[in-house]
Protein backbone atom coordinates (compact mmCIF):
# COMPACT_ATOMS: atom_id res chain seq x y z
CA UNK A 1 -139.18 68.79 -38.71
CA UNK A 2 -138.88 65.12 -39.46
CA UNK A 3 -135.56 64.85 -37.78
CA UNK A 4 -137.28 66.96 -34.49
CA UNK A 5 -139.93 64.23 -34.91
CA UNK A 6 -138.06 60.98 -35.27
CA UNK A 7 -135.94 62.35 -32.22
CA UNK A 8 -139.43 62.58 -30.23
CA UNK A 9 -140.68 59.16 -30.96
CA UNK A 10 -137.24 57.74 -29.92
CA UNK A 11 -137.33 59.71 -26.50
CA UNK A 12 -140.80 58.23 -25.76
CA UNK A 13 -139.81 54.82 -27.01
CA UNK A 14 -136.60 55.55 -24.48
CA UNK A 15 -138.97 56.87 -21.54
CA UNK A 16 -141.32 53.88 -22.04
CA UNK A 17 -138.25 50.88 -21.24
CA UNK A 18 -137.58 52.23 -18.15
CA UNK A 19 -138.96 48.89 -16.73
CA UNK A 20 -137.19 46.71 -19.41
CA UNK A 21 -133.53 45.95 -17.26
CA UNK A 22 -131.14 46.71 -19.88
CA UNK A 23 -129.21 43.65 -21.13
CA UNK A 24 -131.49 41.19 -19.49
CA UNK A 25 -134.08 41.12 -22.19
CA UNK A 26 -134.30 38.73 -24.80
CA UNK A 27 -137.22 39.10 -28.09
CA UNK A 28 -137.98 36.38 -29.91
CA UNK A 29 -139.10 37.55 -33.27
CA UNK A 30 -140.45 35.23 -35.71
CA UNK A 31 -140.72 37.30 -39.50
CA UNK A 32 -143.09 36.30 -42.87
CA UNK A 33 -139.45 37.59 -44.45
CA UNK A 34 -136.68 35.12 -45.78
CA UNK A 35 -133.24 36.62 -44.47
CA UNK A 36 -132.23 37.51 -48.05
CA UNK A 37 -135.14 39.55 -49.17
CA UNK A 38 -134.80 43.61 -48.88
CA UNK A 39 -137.90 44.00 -46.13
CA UNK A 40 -135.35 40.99 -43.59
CA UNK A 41 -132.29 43.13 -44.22
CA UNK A 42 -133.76 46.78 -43.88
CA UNK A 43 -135.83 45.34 -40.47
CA UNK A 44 -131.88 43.70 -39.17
CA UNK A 45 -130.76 47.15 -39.33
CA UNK A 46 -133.20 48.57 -37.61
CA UNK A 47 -132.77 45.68 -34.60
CA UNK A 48 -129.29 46.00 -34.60
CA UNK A 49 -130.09 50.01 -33.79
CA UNK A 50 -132.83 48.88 -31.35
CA UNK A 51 -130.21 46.56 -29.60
CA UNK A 52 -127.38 49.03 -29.46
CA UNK A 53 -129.83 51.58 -27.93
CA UNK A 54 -131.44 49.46 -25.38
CA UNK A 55 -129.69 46.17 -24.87
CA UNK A 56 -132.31 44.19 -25.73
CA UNK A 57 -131.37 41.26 -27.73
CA UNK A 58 -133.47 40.46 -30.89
CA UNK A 59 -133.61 36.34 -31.81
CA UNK A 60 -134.79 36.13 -35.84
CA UNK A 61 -136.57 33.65 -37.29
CA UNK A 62 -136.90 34.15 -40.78
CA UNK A 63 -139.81 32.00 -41.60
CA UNK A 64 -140.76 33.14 -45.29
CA UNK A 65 -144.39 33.18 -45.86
CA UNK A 66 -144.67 29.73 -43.93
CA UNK A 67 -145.23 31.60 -41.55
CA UNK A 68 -149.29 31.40 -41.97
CA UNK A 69 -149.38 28.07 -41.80
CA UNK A 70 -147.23 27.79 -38.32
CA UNK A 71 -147.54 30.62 -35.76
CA UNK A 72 -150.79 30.13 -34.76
CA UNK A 73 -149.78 26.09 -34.04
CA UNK A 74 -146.82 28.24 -32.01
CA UNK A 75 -148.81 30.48 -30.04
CA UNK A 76 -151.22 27.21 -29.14
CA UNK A 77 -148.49 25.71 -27.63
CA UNK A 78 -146.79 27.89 -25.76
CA UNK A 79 -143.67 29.01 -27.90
CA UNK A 80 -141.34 31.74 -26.55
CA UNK A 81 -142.47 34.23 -29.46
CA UNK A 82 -142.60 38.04 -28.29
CA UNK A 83 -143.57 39.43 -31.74
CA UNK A 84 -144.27 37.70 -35.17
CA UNK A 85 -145.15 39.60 -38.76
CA UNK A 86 -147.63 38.94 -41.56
CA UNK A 87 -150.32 39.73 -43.53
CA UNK A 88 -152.28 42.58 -41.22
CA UNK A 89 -155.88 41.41 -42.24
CA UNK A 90 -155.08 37.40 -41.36
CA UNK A 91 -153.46 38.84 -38.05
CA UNK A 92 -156.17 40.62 -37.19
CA UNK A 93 -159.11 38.72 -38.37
CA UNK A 94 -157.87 35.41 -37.59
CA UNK A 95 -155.39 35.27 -34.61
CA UNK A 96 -156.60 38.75 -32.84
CA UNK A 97 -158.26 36.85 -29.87
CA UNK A 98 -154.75 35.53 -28.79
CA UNK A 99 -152.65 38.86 -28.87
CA UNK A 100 -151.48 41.49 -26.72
CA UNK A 101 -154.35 44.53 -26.73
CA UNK A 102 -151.75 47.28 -27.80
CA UNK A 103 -154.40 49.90 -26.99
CA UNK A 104 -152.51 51.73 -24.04
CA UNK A 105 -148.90 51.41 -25.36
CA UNK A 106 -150.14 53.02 -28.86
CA UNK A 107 -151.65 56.08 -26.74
CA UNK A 108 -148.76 56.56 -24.56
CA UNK A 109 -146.98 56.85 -27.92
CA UNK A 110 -149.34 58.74 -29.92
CA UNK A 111 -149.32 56.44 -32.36
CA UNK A 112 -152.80 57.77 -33.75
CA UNK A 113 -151.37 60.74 -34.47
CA UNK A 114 -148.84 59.88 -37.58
CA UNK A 115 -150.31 56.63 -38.41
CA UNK A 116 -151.78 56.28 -41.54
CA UNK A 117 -155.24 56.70 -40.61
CA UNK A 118 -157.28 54.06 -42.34
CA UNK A 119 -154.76 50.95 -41.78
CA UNK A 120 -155.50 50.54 -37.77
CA UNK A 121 -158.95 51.56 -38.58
CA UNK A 122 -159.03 48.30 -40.12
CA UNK A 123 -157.53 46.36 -37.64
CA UNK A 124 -160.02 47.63 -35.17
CA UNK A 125 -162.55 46.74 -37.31
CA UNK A 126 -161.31 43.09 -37.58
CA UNK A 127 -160.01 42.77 -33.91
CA UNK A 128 -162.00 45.40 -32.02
CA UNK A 129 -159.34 46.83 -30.89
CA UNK A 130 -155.41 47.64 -31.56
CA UNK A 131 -154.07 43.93 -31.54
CA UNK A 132 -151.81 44.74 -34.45
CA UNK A 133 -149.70 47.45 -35.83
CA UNK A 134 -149.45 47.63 -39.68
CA UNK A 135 -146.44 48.75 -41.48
CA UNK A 136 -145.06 48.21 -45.31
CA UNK A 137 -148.18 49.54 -46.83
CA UNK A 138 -149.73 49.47 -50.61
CA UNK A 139 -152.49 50.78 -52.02
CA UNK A 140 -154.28 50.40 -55.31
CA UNK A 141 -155.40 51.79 -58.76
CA UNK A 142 -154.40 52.09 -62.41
CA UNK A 143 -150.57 52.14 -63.10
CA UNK A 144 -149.95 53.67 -66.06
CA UNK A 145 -146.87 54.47 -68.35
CA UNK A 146 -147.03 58.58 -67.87
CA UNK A 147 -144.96 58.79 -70.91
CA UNK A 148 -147.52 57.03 -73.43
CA UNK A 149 -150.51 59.04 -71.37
CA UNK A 150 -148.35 61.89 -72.41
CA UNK A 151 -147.64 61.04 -75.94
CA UNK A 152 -151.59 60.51 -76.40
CA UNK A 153 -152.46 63.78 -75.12
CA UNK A 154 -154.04 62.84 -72.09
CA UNK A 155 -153.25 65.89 -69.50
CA UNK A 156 -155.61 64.88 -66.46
CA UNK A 157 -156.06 61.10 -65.08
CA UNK A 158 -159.47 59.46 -65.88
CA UNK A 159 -161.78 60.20 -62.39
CA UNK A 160 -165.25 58.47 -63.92
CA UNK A 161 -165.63 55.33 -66.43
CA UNK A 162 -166.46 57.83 -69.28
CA UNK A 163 -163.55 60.14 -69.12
CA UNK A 164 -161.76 56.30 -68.71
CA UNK A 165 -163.17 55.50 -72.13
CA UNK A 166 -161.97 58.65 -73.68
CA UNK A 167 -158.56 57.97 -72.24
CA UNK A 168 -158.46 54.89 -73.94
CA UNK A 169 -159.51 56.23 -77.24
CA UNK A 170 -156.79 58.45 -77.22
CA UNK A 171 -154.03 55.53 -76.34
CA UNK A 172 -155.24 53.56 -79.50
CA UNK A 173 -155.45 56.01 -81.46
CA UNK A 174 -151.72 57.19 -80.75
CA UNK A 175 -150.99 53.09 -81.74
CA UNK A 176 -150.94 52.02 -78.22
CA UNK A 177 -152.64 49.22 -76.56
CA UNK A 178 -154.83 50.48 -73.12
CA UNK A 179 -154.97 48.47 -70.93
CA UNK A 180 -153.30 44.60 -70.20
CA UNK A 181 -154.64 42.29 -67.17
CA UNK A 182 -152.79 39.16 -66.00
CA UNK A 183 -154.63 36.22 -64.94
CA UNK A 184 -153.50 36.71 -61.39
CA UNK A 185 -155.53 39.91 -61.14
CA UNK A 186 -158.82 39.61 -62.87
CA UNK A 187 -160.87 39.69 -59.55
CA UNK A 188 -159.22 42.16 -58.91
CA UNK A 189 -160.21 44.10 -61.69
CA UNK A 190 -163.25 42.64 -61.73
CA UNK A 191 -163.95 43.63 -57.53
CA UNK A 192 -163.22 47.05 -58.32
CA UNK A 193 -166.01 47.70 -60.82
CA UNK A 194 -168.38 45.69 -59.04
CA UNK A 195 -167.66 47.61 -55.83
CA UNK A 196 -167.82 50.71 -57.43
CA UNK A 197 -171.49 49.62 -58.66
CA UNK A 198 -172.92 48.25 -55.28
CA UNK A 199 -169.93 48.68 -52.80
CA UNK A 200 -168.09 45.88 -50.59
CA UNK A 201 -170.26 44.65 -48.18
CA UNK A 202 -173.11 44.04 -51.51
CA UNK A 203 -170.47 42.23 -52.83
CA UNK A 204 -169.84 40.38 -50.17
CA UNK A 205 -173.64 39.16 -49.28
CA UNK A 206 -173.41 38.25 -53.34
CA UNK A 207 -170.76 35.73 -53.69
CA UNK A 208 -172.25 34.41 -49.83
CA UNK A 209 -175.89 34.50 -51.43
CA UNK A 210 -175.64 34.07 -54.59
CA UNK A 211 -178.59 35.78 -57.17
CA UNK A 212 -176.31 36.78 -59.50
CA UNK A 213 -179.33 36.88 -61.82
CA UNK A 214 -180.84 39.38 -60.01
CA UNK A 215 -178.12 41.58 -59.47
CA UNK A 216 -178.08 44.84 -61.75
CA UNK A 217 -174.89 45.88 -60.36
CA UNK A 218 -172.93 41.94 -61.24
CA UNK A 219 -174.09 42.50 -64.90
CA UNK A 220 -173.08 46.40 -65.22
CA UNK A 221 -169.24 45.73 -64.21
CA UNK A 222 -169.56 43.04 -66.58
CA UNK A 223 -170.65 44.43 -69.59
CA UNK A 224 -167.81 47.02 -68.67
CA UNK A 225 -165.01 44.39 -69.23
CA UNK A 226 -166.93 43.55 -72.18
CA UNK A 227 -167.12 47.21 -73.48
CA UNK A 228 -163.01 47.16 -73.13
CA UNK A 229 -163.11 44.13 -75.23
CA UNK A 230 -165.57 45.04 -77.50
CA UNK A 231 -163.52 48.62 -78.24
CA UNK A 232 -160.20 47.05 -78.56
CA UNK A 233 -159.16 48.71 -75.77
CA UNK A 234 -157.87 45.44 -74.11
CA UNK A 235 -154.32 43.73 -75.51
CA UNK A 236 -154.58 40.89 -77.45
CA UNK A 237 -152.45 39.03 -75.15
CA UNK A 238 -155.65 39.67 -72.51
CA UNK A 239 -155.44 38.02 -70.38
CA UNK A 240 -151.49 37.14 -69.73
CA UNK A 241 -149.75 34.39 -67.34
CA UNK A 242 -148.27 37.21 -64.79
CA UNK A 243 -146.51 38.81 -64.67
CA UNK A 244 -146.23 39.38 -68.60
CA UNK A 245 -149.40 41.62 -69.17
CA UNK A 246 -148.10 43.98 -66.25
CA UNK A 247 -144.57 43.78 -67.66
CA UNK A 248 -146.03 45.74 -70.83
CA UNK A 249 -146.28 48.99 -69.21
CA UNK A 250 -141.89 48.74 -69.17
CA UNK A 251 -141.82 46.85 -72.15
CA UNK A 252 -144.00 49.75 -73.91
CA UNK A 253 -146.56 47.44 -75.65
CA UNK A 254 -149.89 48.54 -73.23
CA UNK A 255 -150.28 51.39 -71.32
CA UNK A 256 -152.75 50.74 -68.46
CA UNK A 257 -153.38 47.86 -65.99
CA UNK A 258 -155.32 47.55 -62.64
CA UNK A 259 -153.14 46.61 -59.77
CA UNK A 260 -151.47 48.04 -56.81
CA UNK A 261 -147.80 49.83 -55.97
CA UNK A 262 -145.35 46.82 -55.92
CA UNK A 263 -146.11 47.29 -59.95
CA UNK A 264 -143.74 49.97 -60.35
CA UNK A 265 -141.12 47.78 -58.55
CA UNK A 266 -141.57 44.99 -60.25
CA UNK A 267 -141.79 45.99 -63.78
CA UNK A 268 -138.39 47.81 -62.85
CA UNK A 269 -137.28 44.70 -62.13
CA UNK A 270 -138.31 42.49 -64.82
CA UNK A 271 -137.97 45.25 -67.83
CA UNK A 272 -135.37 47.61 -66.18
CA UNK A 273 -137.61 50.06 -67.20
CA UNK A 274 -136.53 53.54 -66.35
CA UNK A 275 -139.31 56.18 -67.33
CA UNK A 276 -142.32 57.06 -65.12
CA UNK A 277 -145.33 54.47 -63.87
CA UNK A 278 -147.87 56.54 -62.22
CA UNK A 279 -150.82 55.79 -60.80
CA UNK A 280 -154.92 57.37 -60.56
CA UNK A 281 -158.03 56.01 -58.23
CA UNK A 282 -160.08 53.77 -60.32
CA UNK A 283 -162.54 55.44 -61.45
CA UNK A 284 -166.20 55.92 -60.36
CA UNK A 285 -169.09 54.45 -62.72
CA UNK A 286 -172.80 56.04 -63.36
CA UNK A 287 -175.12 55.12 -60.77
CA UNK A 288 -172.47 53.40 -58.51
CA UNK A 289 -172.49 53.87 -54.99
CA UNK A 290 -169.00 54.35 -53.78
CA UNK A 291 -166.47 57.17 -55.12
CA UNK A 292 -163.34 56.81 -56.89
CA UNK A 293 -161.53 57.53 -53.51
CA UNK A 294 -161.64 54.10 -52.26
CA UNK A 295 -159.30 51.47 -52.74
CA UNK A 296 -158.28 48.07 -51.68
CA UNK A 297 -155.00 49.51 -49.25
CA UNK A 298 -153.54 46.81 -47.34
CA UNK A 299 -150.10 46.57 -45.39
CA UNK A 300 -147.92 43.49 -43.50
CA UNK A 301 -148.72 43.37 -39.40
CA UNK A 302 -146.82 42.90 -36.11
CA UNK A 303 -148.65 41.07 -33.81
CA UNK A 304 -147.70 40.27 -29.95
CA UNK A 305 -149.17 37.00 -28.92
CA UNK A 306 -151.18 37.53 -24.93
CA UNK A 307 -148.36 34.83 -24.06
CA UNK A 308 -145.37 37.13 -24.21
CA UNK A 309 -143.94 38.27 -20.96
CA UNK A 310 -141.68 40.98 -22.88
CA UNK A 311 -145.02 42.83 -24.64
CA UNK A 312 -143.54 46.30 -23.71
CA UNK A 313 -140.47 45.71 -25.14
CA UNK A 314 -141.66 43.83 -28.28
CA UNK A 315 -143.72 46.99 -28.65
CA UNK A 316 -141.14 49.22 -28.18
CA UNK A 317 -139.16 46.96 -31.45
CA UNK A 318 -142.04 47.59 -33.36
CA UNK A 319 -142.45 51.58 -33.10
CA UNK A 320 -138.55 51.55 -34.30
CA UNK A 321 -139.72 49.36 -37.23
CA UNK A 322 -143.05 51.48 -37.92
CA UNK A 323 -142.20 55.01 -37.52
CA UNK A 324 -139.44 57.82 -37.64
CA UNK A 325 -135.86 56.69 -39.33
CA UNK A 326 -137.01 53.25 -39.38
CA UNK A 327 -139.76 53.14 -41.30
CA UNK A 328 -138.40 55.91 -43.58
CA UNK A 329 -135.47 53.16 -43.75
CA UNK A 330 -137.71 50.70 -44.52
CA UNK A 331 -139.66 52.58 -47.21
CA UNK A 332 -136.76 53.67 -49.20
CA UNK A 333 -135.03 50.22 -49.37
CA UNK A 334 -137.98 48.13 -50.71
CA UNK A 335 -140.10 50.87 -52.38
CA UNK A 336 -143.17 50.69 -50.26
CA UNK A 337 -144.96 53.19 -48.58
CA UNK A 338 -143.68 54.64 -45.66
CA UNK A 339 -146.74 54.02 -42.52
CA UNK A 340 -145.79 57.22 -40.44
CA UNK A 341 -147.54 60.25 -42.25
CA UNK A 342 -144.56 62.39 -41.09
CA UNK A 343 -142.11 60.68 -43.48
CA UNK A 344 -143.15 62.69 -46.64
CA UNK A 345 -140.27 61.46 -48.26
CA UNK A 346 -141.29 58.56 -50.94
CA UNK A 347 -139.09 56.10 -52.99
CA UNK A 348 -138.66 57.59 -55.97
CA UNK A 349 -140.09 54.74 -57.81
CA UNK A 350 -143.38 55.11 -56.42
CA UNK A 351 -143.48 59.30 -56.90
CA UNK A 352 -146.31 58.73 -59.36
CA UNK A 353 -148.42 57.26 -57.17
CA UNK A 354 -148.03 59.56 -54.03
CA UNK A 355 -151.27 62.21 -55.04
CA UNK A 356 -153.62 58.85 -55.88
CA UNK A 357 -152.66 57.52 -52.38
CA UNK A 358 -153.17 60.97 -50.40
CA UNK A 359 -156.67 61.33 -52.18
CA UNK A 360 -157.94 58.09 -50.69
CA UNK A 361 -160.34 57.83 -48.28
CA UNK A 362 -161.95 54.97 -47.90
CA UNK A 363 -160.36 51.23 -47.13
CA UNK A 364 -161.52 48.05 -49.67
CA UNK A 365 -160.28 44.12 -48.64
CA UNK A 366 -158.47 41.96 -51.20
CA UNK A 367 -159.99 41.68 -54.22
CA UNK A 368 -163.00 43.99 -52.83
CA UNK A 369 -164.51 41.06 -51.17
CA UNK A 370 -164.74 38.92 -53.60
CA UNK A 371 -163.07 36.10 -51.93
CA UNK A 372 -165.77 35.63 -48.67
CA UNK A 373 -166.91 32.38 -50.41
CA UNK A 374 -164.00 29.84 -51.11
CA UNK A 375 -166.44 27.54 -52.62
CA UNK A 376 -166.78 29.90 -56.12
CA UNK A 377 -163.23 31.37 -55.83
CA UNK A 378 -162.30 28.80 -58.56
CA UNK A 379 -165.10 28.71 -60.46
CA UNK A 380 -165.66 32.64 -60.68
CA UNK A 381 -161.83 33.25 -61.58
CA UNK A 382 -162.26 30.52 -64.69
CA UNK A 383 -165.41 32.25 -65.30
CA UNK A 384 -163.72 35.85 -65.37
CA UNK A 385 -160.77 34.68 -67.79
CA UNK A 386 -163.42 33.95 -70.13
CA UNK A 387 -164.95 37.33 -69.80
CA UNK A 388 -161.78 38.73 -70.72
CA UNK A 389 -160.62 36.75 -73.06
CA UNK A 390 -164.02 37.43 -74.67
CA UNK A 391 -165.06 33.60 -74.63
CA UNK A 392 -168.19 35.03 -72.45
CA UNK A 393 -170.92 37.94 -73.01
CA UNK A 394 -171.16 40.06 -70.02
CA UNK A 395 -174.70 37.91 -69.74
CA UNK A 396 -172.66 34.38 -70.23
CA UNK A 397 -171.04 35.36 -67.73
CA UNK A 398 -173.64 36.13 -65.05
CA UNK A 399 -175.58 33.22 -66.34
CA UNK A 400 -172.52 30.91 -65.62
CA UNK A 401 -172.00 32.63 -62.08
CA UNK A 402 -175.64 31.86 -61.18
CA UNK A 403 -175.41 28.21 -62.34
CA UNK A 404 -172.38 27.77 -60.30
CA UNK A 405 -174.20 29.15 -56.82
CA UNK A 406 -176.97 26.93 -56.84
């Protein structure tokens, strides 16, 4: 069946360059990748395919993560670029009112049909409409080391904050250390339980507004990093410079950490740890308004800039990239998660997290959006290390985050 269907998708993508004279096209394709990383050399060998197909030749730029900072500057003035990558939120959000509407081409493909639902949801949401395609997705939850779950007698992942506690109990108990958190990720952590208390667009309207004071739900995902302190259920080197807390889980000193699915990844690469990380939906929390089924999920973007006079052929590129072989391709080579719901196939490395991923159904932003009000972005993740750390009360803590709003 998935052969049948990667043959389908290349007949339409075939059927749809009818108009595209072949050899006389030229892309111009300007990637967040640098040439050496595994995402630039799995995406050349799918343009190399494209070009031997169709004739259409593919000009890289591999622009690294400068990207963000230049191709908006590019599209203002006129550049010859038919199709440019990066973060899909930032595309959509921030450059949507100067791209292609992909609308028609993504019917005429089906492209609804076997893309993973929630990611062009988003986009809509952002763009309203289809003015970017998403591919190279991740989601979100608690990594754990299934081994040391297994060694503490813990047969069924944590789904609410008590059975979490529990969990936790049993870890230290069996001499290991629960959970670690690097530095890099304490909003994270901290976005989670605060979006599980009062969900994302509360949180939101609270770093905007400010009132931390008044806000039950601030103080309860609070005093639950302070409970993990409290319980010694935190590691003592809470929290780490990352990526050393993360590394524990290969390392075997902690067994838990909040985070998302490059973790297995890169803990393979920094421990060459072999056993199994697997990953569960952060749990839901008494009285909280949103289940343990949502998660911050996020992916990279293609984008077509409205300037482009090749848009149906840039397209055509980017359905290579984002679905059948390609994307399968794509998935296997860097361990990410393959976009096209028909590959059903996953890296290996990232077999633990397949059932928390399939379970999810509803879409968070980075750092559950937290981040809405750059003026506190510094101040709150100072404030959070302290929490931590346990240099503030859960009340300290609010009290500080109130001060620091005025």
């Amino acid at each position: 069946m998935k052969k049948i269907a990667a043959l389908l998708v290349a007949l339409v993508m075939m059927l749809s360059m009818t108009a595209v004279a072949e050899g006389t096209t030229e892309l111009t394709y300007w990637s967040m990748w640098s040439s050496t990383e595994p995402q630039a050399i799995a995406i050349q060998k799918i343009i190399d395919e494209y070009t031997a197909a169709t004739g259409v030749k593919v000009n890289v730029e591999w622009m690294g993560r400068d990207i963000k900072t230049t191709i908006e500057t590019a599209i203002d003035a006129g550049e010859k670029v038919d199709l440019f990558d990066d973060d899909f939120q930032r595309v959509s959000q921030q450059l949507g009112g100067k791209l292609t509407d992909l609308e028609e081409m993504a019917k005429a493909v089906n492209y609804d049909d076997f893309a993973i639902a929630a990611l062009p949801a988003a986009v809509r949401g952002w763009a309203s409409s289809l003015k970017a395609i998403p591919y190279q997705s991740y989601s979100s939850g608690i990594l754990y080391n299934v081994e040391m779950f297994e060694a503490a007698g813990i047969e069924a992942a944590p789904a609410t904050w008590e059975e979490l506690l529990a969990a936790c109990e049993k870890l230290k108990a069996a001499g290991y250390a629960p959970f670690a958190q690097d530095d890099a990720y304490v909003r994270y952590t901290y976005g989670f339980l605060l979006a599980r208390y009062i969900g994302q667009d509360a949180v939101k309207e609270l770093v905007i507004n400010g009132d931390w004071a008044e806000n039950e739900g601030a103080l309860k995902a609070a005093q639950r990093i302070e409970e993990l302190h409290t319980l010694g259920y935190l590691s003592d080197e809470v929290p780490g410079t990352y990526p050393a807390s993360q590394n524990g889980l290969g390392f075997g000193t902690t067994a838990m950490v909040v985070c998302a699915t490059w973790v297995p990844n890169e803990v393979l690469t920094n421990t060459e740890y072999t056993g199994t990380i697997g990953m569960y939906n952060f749990p839901s929390v008494e009285g909280g308004v949103d289940p343990n089924t949502y998660a911050n999920i996020g992916a990279q973007a293609f984008g077509i800039p409205a300037t482009s006079e090749n848009a149906q052929a840039a397209f055509d590129l980017i359905m290579a990239i984002v679905s059948g072989t390609g994307d399968s391709m794509l998935a296997m080579e860097t361990n990410s998660l393959p976009c096209d719901t028909r590959n059903t196939e996953w890296p290996e490395l990232l077999a633990g997290c397949k059932d928390a991923v399939n379970a999810q159904t509803g879409v968070y932003d980075w750092n559950m959006g937290l981040g809405e009000n750059a003026d506190i972005d510094a101040t709150l993740q100072t404030n959070l290390l302290k929490l931590f750390e346990g240099g503030f009360t859960a009340q300290q803590f609010i009290d500080a985050m109130e001060e620091a709003s005025k």
